[in-house]
N, C-alpha and C. Protein backbone atom coordinates (compact mmCIF):
# COMPACT_ATOMS: atom_id res chain seq x y z
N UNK A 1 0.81 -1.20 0.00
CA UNK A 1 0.00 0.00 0.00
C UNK A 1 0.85 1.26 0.00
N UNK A 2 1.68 0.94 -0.24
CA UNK A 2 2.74 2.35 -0.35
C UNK A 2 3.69 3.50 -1.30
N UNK A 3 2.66 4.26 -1.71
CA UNK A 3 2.40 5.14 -2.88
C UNK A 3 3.06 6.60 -2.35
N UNK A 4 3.67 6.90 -3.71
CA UNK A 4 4.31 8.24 -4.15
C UNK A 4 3.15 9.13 -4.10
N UNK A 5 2.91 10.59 -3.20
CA UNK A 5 1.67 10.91 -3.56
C UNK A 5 2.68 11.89 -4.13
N UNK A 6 1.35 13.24 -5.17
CA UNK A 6 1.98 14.12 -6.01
C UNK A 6 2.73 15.32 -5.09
N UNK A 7 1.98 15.60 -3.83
CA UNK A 7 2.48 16.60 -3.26
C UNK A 7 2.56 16.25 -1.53
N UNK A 8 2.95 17.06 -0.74
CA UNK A 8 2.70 16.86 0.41
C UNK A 8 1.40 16.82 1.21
N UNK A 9 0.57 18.57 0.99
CA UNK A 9 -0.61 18.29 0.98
C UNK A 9 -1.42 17.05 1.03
N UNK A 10 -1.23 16.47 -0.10
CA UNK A 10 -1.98 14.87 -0.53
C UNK A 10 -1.58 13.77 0.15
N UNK A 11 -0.58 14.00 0.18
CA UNK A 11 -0.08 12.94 1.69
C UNK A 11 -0.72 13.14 2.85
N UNK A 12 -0.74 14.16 3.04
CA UNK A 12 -1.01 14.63 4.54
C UNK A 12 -2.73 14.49 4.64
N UNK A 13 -3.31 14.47 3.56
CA UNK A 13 -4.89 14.04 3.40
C UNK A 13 -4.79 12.72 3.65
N UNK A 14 -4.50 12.02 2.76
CA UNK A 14 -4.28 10.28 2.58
C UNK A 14 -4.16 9.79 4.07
N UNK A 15 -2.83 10.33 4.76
CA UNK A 15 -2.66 9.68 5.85
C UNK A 15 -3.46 10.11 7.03
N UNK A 16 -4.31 11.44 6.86
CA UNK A 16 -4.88 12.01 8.00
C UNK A 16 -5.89 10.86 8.09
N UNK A 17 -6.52 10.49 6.84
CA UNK A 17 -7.56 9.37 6.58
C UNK A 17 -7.33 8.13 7.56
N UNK A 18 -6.22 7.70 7.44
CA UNK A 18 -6.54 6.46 8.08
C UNK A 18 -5.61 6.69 9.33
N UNK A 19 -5.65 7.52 10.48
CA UNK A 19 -5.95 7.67 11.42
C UNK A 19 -7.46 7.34 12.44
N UNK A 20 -7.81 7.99 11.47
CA UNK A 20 -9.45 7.74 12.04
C UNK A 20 -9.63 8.53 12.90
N UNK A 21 -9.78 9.94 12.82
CA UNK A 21 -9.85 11.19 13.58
C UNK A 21 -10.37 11.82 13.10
N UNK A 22 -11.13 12.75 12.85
CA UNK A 22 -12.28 13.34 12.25
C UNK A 22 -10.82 15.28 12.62
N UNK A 23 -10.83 14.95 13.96
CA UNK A 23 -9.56 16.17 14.22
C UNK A 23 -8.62 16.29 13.53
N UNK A 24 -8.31 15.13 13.03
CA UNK A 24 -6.93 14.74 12.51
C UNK A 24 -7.12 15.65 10.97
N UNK A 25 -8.09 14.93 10.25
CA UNK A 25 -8.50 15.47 9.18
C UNK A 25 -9.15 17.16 8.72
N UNK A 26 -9.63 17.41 9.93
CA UNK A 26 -10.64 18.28 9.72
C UNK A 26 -9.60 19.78 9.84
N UNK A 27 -8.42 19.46 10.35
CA UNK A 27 -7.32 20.76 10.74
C UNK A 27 -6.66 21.14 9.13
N UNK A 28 -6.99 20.00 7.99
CA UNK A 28 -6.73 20.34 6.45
C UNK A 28 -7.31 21.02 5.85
N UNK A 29 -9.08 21.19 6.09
CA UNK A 29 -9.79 21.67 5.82
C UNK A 29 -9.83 23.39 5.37
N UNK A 30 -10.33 23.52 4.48
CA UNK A 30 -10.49 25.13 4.08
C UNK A 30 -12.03 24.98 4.78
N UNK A 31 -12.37 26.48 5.33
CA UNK A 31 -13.78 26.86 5.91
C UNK A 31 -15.08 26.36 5.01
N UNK A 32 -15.09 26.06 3.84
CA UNK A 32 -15.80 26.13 3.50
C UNK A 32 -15.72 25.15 2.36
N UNK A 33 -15.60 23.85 3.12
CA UNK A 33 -15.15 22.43 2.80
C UNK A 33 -16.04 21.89 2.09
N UNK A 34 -16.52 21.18 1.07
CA UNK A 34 -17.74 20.19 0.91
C UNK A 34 -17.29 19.12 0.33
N UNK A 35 -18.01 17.92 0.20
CA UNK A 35 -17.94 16.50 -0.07
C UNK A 35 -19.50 16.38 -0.46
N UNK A 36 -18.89 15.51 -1.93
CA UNK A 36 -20.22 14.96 -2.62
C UNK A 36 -19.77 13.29 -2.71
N UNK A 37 -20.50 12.61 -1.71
CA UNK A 37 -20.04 10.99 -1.55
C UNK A 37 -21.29 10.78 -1.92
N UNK A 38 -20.96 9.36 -2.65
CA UNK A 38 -22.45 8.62 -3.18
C UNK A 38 -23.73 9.63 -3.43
N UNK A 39 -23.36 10.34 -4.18
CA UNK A 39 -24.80 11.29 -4.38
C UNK A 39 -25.25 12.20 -3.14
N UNK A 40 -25.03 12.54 -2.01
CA UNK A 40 -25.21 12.96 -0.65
C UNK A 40 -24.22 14.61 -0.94
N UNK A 41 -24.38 15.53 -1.36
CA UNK A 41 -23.45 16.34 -0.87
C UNK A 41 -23.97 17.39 0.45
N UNK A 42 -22.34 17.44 0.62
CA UNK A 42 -22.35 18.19 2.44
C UNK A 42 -21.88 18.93 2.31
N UNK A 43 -22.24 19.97 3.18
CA UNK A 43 -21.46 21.61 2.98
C UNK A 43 -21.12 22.22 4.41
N UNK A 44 -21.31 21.20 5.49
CA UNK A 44 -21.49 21.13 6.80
C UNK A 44 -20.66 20.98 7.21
N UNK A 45 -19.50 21.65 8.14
CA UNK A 45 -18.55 20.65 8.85
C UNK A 45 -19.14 19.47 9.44
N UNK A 46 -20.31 20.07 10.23
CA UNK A 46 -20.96 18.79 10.86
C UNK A 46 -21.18 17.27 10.10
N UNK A 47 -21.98 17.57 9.12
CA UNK A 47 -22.18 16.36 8.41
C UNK A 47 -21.23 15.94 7.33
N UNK A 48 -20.09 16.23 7.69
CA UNK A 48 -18.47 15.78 6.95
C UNK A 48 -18.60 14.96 8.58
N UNK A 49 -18.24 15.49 8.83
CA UNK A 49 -18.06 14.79 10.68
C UNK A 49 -18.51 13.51 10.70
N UNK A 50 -19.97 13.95 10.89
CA UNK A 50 -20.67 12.53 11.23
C UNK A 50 -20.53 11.14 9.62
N UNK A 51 -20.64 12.10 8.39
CA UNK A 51 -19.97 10.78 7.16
C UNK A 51 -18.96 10.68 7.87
N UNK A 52 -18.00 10.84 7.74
CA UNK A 52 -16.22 10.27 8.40
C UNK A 52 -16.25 9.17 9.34
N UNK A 53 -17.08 9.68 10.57
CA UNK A 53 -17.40 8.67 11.58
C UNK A 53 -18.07 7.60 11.81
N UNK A 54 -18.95 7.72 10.89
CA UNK A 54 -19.77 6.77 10.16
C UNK A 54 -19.33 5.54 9.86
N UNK A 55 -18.38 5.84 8.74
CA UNK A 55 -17.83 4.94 7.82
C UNK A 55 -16.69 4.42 8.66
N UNK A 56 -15.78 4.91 9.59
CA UNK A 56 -14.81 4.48 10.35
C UNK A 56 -15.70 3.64 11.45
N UNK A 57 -16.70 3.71 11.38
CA UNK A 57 -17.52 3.03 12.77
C UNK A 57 -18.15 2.02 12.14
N UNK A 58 -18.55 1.63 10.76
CA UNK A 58 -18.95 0.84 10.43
C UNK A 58 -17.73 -0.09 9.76
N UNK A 59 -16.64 0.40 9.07
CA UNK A 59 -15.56 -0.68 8.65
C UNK A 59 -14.66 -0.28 9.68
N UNK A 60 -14.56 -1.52 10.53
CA UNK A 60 -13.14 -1.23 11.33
C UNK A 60 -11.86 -1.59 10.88
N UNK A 61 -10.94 -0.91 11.46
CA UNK A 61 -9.90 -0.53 11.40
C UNK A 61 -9.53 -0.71 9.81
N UNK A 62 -10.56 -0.03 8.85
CA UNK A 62 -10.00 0.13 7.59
C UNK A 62 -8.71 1.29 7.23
N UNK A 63 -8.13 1.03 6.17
CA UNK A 63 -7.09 1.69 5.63
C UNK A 63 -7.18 1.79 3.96
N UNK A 64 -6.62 2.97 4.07
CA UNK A 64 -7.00 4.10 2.60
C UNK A 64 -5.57 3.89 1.89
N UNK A 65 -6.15 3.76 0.44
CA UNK A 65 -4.92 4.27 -0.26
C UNK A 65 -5.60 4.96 -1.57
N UNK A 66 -4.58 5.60 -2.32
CA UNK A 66 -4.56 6.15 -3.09
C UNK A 66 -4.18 5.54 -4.47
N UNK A 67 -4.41 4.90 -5.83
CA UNK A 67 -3.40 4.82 -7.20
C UNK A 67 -4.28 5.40 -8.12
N UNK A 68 -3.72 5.10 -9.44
CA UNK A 68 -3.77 5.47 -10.40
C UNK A 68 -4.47 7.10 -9.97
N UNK A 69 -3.17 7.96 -9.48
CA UNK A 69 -3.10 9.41 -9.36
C UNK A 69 -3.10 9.92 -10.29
N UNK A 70 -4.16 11.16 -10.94
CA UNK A 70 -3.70 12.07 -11.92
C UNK A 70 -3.72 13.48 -11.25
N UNK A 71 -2.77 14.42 -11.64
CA UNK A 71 -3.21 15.86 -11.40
C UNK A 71 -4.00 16.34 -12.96
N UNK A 72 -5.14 16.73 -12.39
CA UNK A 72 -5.81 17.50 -13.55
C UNK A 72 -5.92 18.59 -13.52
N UNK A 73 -5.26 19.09 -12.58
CA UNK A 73 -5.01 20.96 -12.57
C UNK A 73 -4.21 21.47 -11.84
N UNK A 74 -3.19 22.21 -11.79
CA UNK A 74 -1.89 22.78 -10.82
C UNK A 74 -1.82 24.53 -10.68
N UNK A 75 -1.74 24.59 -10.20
CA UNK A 75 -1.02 26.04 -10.07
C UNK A 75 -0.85 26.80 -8.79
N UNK A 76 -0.58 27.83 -8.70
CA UNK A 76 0.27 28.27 -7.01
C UNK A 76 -1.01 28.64 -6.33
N UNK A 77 -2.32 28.66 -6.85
CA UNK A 77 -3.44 28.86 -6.21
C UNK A 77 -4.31 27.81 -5.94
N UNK A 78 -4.29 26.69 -6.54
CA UNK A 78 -5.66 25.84 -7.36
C UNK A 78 -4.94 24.21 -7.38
N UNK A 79 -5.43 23.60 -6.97
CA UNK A 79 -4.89 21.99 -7.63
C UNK A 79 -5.81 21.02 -7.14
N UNK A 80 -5.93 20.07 -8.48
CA UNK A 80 -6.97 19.05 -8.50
C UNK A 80 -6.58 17.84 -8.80
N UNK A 81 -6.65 16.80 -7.98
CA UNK A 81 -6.29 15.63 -8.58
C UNK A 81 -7.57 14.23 -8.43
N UNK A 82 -7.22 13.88 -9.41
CA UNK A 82 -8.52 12.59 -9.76
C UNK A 82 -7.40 11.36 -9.50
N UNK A 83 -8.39 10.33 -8.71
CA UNK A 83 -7.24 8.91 -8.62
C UNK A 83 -8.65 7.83 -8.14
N UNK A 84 -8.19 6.68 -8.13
CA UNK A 84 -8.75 5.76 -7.29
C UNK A 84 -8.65 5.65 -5.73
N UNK A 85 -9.20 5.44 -5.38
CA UNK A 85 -9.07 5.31 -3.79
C UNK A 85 -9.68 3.75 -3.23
N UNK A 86 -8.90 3.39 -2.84
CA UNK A 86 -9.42 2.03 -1.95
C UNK A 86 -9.39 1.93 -0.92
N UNK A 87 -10.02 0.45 -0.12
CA UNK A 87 -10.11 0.72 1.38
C UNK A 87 -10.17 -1.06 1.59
N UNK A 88 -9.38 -1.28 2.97
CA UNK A 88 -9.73 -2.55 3.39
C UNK A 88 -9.88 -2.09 4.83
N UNK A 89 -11.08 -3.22 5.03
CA UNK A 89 -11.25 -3.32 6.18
C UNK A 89 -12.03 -4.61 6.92
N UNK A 90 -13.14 -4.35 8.04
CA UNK A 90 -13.38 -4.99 8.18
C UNK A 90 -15.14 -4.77 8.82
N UNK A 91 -16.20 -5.55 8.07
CA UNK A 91 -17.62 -5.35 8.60
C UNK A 91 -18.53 -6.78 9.14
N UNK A 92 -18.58 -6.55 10.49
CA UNK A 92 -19.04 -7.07 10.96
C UNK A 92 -18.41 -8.68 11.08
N UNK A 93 -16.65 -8.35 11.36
CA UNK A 93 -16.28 -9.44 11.37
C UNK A 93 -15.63 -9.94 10.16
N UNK A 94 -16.03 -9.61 9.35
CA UNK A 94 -15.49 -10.23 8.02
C UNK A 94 -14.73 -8.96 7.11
N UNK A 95 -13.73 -9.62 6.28
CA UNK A 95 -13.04 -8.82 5.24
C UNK A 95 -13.97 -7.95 4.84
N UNK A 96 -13.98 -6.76 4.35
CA UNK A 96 -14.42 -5.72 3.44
C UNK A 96 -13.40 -5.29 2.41
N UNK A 97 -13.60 -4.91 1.25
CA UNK A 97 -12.96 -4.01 0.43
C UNK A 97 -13.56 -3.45 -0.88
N UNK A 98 -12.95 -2.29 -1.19
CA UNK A 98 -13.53 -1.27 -1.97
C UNK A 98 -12.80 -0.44 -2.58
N UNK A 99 -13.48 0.09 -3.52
CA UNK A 99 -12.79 0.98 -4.81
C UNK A 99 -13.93 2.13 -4.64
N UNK A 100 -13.38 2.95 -5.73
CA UNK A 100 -14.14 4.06 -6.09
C UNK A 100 -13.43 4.73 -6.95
N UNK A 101 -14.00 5.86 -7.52
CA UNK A 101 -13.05 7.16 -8.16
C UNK A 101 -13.82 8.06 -7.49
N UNK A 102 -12.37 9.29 -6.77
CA UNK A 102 -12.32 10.66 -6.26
C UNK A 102 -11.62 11.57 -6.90
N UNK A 103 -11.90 12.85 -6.69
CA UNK A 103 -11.85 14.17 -7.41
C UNK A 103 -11.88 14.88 -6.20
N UNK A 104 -10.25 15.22 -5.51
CA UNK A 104 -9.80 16.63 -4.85
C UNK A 104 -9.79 17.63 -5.69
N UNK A 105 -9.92 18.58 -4.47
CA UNK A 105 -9.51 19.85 -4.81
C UNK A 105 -8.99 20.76 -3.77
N UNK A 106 -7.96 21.01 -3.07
CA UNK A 106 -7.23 21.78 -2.34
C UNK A 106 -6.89 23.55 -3.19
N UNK A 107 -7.07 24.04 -2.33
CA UNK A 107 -6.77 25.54 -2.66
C UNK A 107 -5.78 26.39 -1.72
N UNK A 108 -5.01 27.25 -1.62
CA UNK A 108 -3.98 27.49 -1.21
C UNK A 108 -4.42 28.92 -0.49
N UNK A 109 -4.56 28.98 0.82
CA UNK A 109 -5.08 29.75 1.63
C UNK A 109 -4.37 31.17 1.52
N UNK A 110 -5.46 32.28 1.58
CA UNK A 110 -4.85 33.76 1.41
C UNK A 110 -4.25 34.18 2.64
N UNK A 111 -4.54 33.58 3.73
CA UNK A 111 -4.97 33.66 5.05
C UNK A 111 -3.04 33.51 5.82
N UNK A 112 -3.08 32.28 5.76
CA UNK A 112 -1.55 30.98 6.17
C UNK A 112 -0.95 31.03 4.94
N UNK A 113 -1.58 30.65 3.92
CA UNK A 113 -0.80 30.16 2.93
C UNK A 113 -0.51 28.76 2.43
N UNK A 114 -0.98 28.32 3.22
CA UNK A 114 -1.28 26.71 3.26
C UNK A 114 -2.02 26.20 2.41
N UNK A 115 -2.07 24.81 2.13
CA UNK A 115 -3.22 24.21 1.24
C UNK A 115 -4.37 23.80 2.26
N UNK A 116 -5.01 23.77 1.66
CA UNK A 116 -6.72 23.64 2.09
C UNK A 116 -7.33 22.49 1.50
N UNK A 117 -7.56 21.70 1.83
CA UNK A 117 -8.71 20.69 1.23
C UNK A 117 -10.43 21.81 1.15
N UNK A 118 -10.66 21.67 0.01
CA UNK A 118 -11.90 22.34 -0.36
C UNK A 118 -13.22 21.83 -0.47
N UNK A 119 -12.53 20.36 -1.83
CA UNK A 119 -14.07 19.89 -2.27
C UNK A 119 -13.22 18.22 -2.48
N UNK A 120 -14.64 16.98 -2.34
CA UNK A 120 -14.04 15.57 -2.99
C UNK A 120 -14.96 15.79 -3.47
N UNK A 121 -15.15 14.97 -4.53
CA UNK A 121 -16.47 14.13 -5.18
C UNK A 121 -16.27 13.40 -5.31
N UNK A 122 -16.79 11.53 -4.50
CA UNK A 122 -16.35 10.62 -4.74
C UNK A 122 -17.59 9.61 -5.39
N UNK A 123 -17.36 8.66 -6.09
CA UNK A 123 -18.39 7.25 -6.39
C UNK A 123 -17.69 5.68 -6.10
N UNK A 124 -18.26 4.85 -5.44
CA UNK A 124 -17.97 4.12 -4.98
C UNK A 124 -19.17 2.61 -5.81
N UNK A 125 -18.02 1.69 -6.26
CA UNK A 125 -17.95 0.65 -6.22
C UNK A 125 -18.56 -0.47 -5.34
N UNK A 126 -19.48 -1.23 -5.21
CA UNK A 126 -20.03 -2.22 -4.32
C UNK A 126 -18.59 -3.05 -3.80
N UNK A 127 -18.90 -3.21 -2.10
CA UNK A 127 -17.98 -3.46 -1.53
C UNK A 127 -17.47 -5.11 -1.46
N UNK A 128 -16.44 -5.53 -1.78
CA UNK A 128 -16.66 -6.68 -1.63
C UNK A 128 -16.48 -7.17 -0.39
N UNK A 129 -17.35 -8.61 -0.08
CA UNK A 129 -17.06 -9.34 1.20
C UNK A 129 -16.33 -10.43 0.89
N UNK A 130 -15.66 -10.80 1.71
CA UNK A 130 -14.98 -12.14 1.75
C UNK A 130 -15.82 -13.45 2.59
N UNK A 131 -15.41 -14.48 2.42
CA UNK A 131 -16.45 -15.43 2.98
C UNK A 131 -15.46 -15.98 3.70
C-alpha cells in the first residue's frame, strides 16, 4: 500500500484518513469544505463529521490508499487531482474491500498560505465481502 503521492498536501490528506480522527483530518480543511459521496453532498462541517465517523464506525480498522493518481489541474493557487481510492477493512467481522473514483480539490489559503482541502467528489464501487 505504499504510494508516491503528487504533493505533500496529498499525503497529509491520505494519511490524515486512516488515522481515524475526524480532528486529525478536519485541521486540512479550508472553511468552506464540501464533499459529494455517493450522491449525498455536504457543505457542513458537521455532516463531513458525522460521514467520516460513520464509515470508520462501520468498517473497522480500515485503511485508505490512493493509485492510479492524476493531477488534472496545478497552479500556485488551485490543484486538483482525480485517482482511485481504496479501502480494506473490516464489517461485521469479516473482510471488506472497496474501490471508487475521487476528485480533490485543495486551494492554497490567502490567510496561512497553506493548502486547504476544499471539495471531494467521490463514487464508490459495491464493496466486496470475503467469505
Amino acid at each position: 500500500m505504499e504510494n508516491k503521492y503528487p504533493t505533500e498536501h496529498f499525503a497529509a490528506y491520505q494519511e490524515a484518513l486512516n488515522l481515524h480522527s475526524f480532528s486529525g483530518i478536519s485541521k486540512l480543511f479550508h472553511e468552506k469544505v464540501s464533499f459529494c459521496h455517493f450522491g449525498t453532498m455536504m457543505t457542513d462541517h458537521e455532516d463531513v463529521k458525522e460521514f467520516h465517523e460513520n464509515f470508520w464506525n462501520t468498517i473497522k480498522d480500515v485503511k485508505w490508499w490512493a493509485t492510479e493518481i492524476e493531477t488534472i489541474y496545478g497552479d500556485e493557487k488551485c490543484q486538483i487531482y482525480a485517482y482511485t481510492y481504496n479501502y480494506s477493512g473490516f464489517v461485521n467481522g469479516e473482510k471488506a474491500e472497496g474501490n471508487g473514483k475521487t476528485t480533490d480539490v485543495f486551494v492554497k489559503s490567502d490567510k496561512t498560505g497553506k493548502w486547504e482541502f476544499i471539495h471531494a467528489h467521490s463514487s464508490s464501487a459495491a464493496p466486496n465481502h470475503d467469505d
